[in-house]
N, C-alpha and C. Protein backbone atom coordinates (compact mmCIF):
# COMPACT_ATOMS: atom_id res chain seq x y z
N UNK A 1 -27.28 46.17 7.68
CA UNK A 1 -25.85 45.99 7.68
C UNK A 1 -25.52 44.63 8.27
N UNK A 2 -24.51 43.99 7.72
CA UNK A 2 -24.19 42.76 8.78
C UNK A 2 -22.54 42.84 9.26
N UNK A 3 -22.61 42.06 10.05
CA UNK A 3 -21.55 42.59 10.69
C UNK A 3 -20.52 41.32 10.80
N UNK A 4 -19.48 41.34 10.99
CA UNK A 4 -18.57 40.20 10.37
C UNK A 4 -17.51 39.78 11.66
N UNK A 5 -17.70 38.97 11.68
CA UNK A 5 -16.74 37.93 13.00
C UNK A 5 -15.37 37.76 12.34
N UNK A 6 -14.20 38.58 13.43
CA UNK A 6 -13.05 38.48 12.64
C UNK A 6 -12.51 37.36 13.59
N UNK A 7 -11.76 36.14 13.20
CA UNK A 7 -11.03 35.28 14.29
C UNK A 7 -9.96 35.48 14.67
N UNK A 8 -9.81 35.53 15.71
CA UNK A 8 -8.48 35.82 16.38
C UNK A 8 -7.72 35.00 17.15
N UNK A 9 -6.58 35.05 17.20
CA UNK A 9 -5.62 34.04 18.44
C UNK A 9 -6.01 34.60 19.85
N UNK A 10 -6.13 33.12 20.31
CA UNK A 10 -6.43 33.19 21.84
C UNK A 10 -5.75 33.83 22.73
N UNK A 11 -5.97 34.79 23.63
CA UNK A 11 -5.41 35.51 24.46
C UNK A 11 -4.39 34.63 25.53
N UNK A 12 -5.11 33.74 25.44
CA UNK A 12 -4.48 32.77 26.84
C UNK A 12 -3.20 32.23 26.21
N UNK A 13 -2.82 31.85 24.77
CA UNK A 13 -1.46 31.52 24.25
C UNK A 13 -0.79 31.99 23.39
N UNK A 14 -1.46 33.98 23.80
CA UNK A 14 -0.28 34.96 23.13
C UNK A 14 0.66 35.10 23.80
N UNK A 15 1.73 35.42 23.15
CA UNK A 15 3.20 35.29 24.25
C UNK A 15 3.41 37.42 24.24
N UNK A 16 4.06 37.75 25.13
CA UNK A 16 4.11 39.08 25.38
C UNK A 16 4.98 39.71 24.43
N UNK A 17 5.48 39.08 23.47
CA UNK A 17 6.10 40.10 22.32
C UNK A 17 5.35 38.87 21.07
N UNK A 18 5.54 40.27 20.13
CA UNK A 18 5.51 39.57 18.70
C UNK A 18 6.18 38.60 17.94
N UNK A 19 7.69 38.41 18.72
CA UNK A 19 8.60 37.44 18.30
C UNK A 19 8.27 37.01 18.81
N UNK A 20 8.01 36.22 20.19
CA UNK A 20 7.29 35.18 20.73
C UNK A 20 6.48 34.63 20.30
N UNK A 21 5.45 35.02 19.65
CA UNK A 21 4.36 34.96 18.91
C UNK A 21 4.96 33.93 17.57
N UNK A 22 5.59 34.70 16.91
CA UNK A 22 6.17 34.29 15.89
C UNK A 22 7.05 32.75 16.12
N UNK A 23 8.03 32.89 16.73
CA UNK A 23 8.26 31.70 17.14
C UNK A 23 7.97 30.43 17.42
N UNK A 24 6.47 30.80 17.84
CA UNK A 24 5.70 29.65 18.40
C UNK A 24 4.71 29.00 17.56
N UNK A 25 4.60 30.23 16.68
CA UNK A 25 3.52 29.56 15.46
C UNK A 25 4.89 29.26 14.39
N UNK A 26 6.43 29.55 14.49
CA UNK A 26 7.07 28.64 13.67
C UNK A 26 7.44 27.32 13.96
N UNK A 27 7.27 27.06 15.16
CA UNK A 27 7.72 25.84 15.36
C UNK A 27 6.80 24.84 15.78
N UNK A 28 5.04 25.51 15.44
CA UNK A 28 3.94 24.83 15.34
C UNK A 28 3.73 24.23 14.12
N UNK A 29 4.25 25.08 12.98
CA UNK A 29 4.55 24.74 11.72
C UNK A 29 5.09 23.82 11.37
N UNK A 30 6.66 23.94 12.27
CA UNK A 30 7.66 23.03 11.58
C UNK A 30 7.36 21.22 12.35
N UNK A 31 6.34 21.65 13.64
CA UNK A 31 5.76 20.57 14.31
C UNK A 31 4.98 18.98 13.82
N UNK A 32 3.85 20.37 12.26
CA UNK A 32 3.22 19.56 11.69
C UNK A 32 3.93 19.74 10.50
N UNK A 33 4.81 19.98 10.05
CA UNK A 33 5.59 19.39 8.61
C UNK A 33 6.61 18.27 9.16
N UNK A 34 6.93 17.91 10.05
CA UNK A 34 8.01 17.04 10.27
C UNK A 34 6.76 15.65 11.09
N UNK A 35 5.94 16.31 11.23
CA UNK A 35 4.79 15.12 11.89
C UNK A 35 5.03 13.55 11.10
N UNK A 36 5.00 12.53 11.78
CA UNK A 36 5.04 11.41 11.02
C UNK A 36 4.01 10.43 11.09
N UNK A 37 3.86 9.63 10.69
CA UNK A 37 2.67 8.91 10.85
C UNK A 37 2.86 7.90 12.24
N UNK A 38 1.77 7.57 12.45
CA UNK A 38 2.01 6.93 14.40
C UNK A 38 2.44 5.01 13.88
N UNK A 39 3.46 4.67 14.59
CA UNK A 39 3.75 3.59 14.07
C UNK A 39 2.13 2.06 14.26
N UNK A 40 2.23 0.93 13.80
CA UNK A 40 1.03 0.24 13.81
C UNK A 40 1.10 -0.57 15.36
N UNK A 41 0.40 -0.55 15.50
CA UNK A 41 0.62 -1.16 17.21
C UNK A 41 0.54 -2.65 16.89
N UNK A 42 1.21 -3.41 18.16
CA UNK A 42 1.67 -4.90 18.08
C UNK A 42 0.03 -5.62 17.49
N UNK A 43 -0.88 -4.74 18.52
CA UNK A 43 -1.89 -5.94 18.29
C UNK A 43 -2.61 -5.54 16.48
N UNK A 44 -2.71 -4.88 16.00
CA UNK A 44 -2.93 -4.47 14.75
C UNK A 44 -2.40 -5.20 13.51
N UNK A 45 -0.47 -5.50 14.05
CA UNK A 45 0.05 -6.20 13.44
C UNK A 45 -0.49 -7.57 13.72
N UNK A 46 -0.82 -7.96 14.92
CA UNK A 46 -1.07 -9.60 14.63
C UNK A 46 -3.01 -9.91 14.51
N UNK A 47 -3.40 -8.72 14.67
CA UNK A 47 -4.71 -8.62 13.72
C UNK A 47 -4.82 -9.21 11.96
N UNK A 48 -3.79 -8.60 11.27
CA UNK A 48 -3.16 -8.52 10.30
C UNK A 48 -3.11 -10.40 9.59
N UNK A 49 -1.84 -10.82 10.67
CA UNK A 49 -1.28 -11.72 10.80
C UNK A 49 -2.63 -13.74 10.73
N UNK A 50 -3.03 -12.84 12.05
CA UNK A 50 -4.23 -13.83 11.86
C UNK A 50 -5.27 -13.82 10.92
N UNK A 51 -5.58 -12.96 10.12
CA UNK A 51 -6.30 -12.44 9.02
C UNK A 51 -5.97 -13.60 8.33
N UNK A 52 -4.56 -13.40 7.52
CA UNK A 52 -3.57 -14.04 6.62
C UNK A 52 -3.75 -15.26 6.64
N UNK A 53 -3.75 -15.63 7.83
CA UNK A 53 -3.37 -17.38 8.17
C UNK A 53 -4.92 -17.69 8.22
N UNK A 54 -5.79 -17.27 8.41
CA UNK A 54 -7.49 -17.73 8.28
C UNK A 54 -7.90 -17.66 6.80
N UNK A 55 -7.67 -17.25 6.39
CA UNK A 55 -7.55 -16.82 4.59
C UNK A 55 -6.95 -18.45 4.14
N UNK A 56 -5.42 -18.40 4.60
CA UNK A 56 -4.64 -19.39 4.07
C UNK A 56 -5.15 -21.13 4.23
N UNK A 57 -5.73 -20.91 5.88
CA UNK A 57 -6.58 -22.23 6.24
C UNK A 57 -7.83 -22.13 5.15
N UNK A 58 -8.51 -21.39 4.77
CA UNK A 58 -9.92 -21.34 3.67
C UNK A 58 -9.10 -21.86 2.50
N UNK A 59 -7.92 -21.23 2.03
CA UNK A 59 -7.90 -21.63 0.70
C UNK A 59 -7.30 -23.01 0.39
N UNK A 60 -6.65 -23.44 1.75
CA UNK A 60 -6.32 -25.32 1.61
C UNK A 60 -7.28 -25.97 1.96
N UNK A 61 -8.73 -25.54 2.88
CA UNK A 61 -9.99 -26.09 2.42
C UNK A 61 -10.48 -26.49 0.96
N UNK A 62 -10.30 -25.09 0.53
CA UNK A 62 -10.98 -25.52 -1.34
C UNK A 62 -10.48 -26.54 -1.81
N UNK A 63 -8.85 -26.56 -1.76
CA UNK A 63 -8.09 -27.46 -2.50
C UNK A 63 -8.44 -29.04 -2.25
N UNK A 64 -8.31 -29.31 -0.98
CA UNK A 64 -8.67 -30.51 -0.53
C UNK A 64 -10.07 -30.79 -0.34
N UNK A 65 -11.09 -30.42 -0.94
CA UNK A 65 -12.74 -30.30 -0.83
C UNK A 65 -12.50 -32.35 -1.67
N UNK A 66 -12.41 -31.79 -2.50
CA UNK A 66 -12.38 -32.85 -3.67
C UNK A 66 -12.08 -34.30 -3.44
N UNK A 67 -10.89 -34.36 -3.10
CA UNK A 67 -10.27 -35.07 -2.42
C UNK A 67 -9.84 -36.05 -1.10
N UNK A 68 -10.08 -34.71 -0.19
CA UNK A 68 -10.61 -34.97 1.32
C UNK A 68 -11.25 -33.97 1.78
N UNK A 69 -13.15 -34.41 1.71
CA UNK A 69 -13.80 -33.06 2.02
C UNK A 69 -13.78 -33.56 3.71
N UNK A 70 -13.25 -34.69 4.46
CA UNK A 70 -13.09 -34.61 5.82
C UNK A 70 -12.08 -33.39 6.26
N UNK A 71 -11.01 -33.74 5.59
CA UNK A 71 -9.84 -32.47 5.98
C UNK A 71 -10.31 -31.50 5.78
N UNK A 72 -10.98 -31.03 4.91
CA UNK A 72 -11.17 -29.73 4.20
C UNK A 72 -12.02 -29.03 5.41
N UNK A 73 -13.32 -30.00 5.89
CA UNK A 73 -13.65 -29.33 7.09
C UNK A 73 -13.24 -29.20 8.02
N UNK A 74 -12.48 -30.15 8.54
CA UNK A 74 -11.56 -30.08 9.65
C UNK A 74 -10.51 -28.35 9.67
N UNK A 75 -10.34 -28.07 8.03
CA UNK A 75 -9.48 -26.93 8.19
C UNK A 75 -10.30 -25.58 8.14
N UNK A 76 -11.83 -25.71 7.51
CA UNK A 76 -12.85 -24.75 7.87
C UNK A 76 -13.42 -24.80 9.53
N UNK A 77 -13.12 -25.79 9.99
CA UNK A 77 -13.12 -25.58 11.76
C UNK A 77 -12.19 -25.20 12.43
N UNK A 78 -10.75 -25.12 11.98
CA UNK A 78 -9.71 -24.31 12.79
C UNK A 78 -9.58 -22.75 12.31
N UNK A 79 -10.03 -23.00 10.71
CA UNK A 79 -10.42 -20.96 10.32
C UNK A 79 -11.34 -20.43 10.80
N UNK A 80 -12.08 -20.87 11.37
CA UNK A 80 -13.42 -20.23 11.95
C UNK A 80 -13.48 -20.22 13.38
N UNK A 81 -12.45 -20.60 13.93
CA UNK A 81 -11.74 -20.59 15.20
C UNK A 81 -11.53 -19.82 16.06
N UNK A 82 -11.50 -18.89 16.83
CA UNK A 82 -11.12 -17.58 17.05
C UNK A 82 -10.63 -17.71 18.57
């Protein structure tokens, strides 16, 4: 025979009536349906930010390779900058 593990709510955060009960798992519910996403933190945003602008210094490298491959490195030494 095998025998079967039924799961149950924890004793320690049953409330002493059944409406209690009820209550608490409705507004655990309505807790995670109204949940929102966590906003991006400052430094994330200027993670972001400096990304962008190291990108932007590489791609006025390429341009000016040709032309002025002095500048061009000069601007692959401030993207590689940190």
């Amino acid at each position: 025979m095998s025998r079967s593990n039924l799961a149950t709510y924890p004793a320690v955060h049953a409330g002493p009536s059944y409406a209690e009960n009820v209550a608490r798992a409705a507004l655990a519910l309505a807790a995670a349906v109204l949940a929102l996403a966590p906003l991006k933190s400052n430094a994330v945003e200027q993670e972001h930010v400096r990304m962008h602008n190291t990108t932007e210094l590489y791609r006025l490298a390429n341009q000016f390779e040709s032309s002025m491959p002095s500048q061009a490195a000069e601007l692959r030494h401030l993207a590689g900058r940190d």
